[in-house]
C-alpha atoms as a PDB file:
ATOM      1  CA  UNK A   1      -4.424  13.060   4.825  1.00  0.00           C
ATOM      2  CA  UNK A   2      -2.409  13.128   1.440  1.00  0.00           C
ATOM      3  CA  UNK A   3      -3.618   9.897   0.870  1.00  0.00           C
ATOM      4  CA  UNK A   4      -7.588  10.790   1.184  1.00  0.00           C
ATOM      5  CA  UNK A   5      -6.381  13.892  -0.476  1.00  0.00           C
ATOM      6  CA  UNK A   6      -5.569  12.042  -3.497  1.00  0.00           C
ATOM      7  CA  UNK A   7      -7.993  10.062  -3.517  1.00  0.00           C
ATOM      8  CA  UNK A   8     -10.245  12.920  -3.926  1.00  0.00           C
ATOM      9  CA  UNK A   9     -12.340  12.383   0.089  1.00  0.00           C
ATOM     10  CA  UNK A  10     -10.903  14.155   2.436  1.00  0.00           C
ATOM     11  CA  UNK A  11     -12.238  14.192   5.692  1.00  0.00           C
ATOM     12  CA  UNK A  12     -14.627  16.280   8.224  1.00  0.00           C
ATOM     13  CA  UNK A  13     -13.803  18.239  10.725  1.00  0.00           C
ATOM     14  CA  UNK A  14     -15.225  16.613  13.234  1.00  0.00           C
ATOM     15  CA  UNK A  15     -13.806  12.845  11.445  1.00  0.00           C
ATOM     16  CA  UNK A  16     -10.253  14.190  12.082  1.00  0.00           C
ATOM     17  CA  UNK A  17     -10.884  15.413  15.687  1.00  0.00           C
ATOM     18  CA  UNK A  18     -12.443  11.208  16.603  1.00  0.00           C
ATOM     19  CA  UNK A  19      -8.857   9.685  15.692  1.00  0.00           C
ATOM     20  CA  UNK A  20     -10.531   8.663  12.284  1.00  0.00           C
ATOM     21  CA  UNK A  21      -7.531   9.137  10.638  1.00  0.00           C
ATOM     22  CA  UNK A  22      -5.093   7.679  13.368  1.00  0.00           C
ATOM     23  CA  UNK A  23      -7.477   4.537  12.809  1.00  0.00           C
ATOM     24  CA  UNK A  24      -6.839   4.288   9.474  1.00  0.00           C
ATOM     25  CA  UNK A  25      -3.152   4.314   9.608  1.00  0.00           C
ATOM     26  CA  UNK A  26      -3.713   2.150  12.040  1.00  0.00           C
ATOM     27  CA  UNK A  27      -5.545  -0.429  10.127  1.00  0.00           C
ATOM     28  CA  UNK A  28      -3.750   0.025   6.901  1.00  0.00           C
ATOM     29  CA  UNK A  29      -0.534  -0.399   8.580  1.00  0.00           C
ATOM     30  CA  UNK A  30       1.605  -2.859   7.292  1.00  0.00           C
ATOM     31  CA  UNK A  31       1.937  -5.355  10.170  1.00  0.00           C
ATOM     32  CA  UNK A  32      -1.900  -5.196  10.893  1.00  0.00           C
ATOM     33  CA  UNK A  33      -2.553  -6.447   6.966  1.00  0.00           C
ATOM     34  CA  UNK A  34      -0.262  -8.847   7.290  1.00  0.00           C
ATOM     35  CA  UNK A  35      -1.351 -10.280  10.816  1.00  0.00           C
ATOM     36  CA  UNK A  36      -4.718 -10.687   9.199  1.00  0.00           C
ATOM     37  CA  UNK A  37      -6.287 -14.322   9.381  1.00  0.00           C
ATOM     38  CA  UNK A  38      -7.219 -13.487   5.651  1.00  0.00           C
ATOM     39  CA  UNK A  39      -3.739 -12.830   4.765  1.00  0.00           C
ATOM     40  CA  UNK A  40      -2.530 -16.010   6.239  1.00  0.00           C
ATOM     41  CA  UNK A  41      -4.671 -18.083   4.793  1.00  0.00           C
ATOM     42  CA  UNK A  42      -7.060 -16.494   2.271  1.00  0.00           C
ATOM     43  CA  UNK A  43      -6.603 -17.314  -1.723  1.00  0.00           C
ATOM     44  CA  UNK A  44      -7.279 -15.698  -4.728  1.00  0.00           C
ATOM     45  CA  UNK A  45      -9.675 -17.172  -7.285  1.00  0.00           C
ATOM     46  CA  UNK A  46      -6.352 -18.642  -9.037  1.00  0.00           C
ATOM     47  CA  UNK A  47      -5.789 -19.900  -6.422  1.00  0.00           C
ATOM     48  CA  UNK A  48      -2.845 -18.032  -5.597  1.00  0.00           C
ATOM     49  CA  UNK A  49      -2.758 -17.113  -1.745  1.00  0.00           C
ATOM     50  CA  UNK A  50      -2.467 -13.728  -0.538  1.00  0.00           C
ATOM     51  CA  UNK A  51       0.169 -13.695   1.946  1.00  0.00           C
ATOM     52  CA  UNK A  52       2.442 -13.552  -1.563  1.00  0.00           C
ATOM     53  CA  UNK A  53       1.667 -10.133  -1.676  1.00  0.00           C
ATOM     54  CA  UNK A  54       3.380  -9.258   1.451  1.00  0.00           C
ATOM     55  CA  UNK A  55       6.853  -9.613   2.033  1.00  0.00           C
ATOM     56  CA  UNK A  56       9.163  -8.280   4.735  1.00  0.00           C
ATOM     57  CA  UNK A  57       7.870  -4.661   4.127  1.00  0.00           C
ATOM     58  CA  UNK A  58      11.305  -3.376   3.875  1.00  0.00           C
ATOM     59  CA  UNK A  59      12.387  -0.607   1.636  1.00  0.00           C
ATOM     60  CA  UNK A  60      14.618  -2.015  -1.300  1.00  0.00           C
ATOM     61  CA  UNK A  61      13.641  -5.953  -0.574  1.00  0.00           C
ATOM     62  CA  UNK A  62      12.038  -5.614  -4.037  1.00  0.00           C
ATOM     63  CA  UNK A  63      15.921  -6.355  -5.315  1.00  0.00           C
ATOM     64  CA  UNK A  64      15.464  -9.838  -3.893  1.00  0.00           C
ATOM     65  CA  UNK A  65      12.366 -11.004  -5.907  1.00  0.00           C
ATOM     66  CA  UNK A  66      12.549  -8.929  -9.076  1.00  0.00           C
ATOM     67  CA  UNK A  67      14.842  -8.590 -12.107  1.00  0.00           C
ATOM     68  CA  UNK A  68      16.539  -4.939 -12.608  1.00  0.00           C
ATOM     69  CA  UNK A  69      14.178  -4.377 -15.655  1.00  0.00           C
ATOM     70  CA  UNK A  70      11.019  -5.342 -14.032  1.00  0.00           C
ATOM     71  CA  UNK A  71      11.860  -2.617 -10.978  1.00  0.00           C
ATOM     72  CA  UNK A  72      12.525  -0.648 -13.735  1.00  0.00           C
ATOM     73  CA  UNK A  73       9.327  -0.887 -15.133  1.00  0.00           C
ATOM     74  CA  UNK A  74       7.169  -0.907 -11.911  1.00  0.00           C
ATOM     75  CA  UNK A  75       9.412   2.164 -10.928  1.00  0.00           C
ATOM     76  CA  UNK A  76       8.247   4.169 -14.531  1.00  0.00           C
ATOM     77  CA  UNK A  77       4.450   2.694 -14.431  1.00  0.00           C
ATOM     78  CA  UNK A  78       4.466   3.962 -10.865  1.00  0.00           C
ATOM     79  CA  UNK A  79       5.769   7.393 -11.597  1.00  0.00           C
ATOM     80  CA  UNK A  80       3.784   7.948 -14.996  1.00  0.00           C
ATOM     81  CA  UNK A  81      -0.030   7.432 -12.735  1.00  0.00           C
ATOM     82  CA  UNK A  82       0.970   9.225  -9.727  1.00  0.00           C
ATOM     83  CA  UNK A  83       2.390  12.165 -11.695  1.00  0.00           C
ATOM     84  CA  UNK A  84       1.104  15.766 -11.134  1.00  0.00           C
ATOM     85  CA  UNK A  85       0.394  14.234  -7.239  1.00  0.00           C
ATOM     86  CA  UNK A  86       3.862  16.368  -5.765  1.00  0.00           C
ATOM     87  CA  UNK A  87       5.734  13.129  -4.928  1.00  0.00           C
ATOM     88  CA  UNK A  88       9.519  12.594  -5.755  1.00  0.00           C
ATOM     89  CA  UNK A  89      10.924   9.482  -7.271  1.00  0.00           C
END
């Protein structure tokens, strides 16, 4: 609901009372995405394949793939666009 909220579409009545929403955690979830057939063996353009955007899906793995300046810098770029959105950093 935050999410949609943010997004600026929030939902109907009657689209909250269906499960709509429980669908779309659902479907969004982590494991689902990353179960995909896509994901396992979809590429980019570049030729880079997708299932190197998902990674254990643990809070904090980032320290295993990224330098302490470039978690520094996602963590700023990520606060600076979602400010003035309530969430804590």
């Amino acid at each position: 609901m935050k999410l949609a909220q943010f997004l600026g579409r929030l939902f109907f009545d009657a689209e909250e009372t269906c499960l709509v929403v429980d669908g779309i955690l659902i479907l969004c979830s982590f494991e689902n995405l990353r179960n995909l057939e896509v994901t396992k063996t979809g590429k980019l353009a570049s030729g880079v394949q997708y299932k190197a955007f998902f990674r254990r899906g643990k809070v904090g793995d980032a320290k295993n793939h990224l330098t302490p300046s470039m978690i520094e810098t996602l963590d700023k770029v990520t606060e600076e666009k979602l400010e003035g959105y309530g969430l804590k950093f």
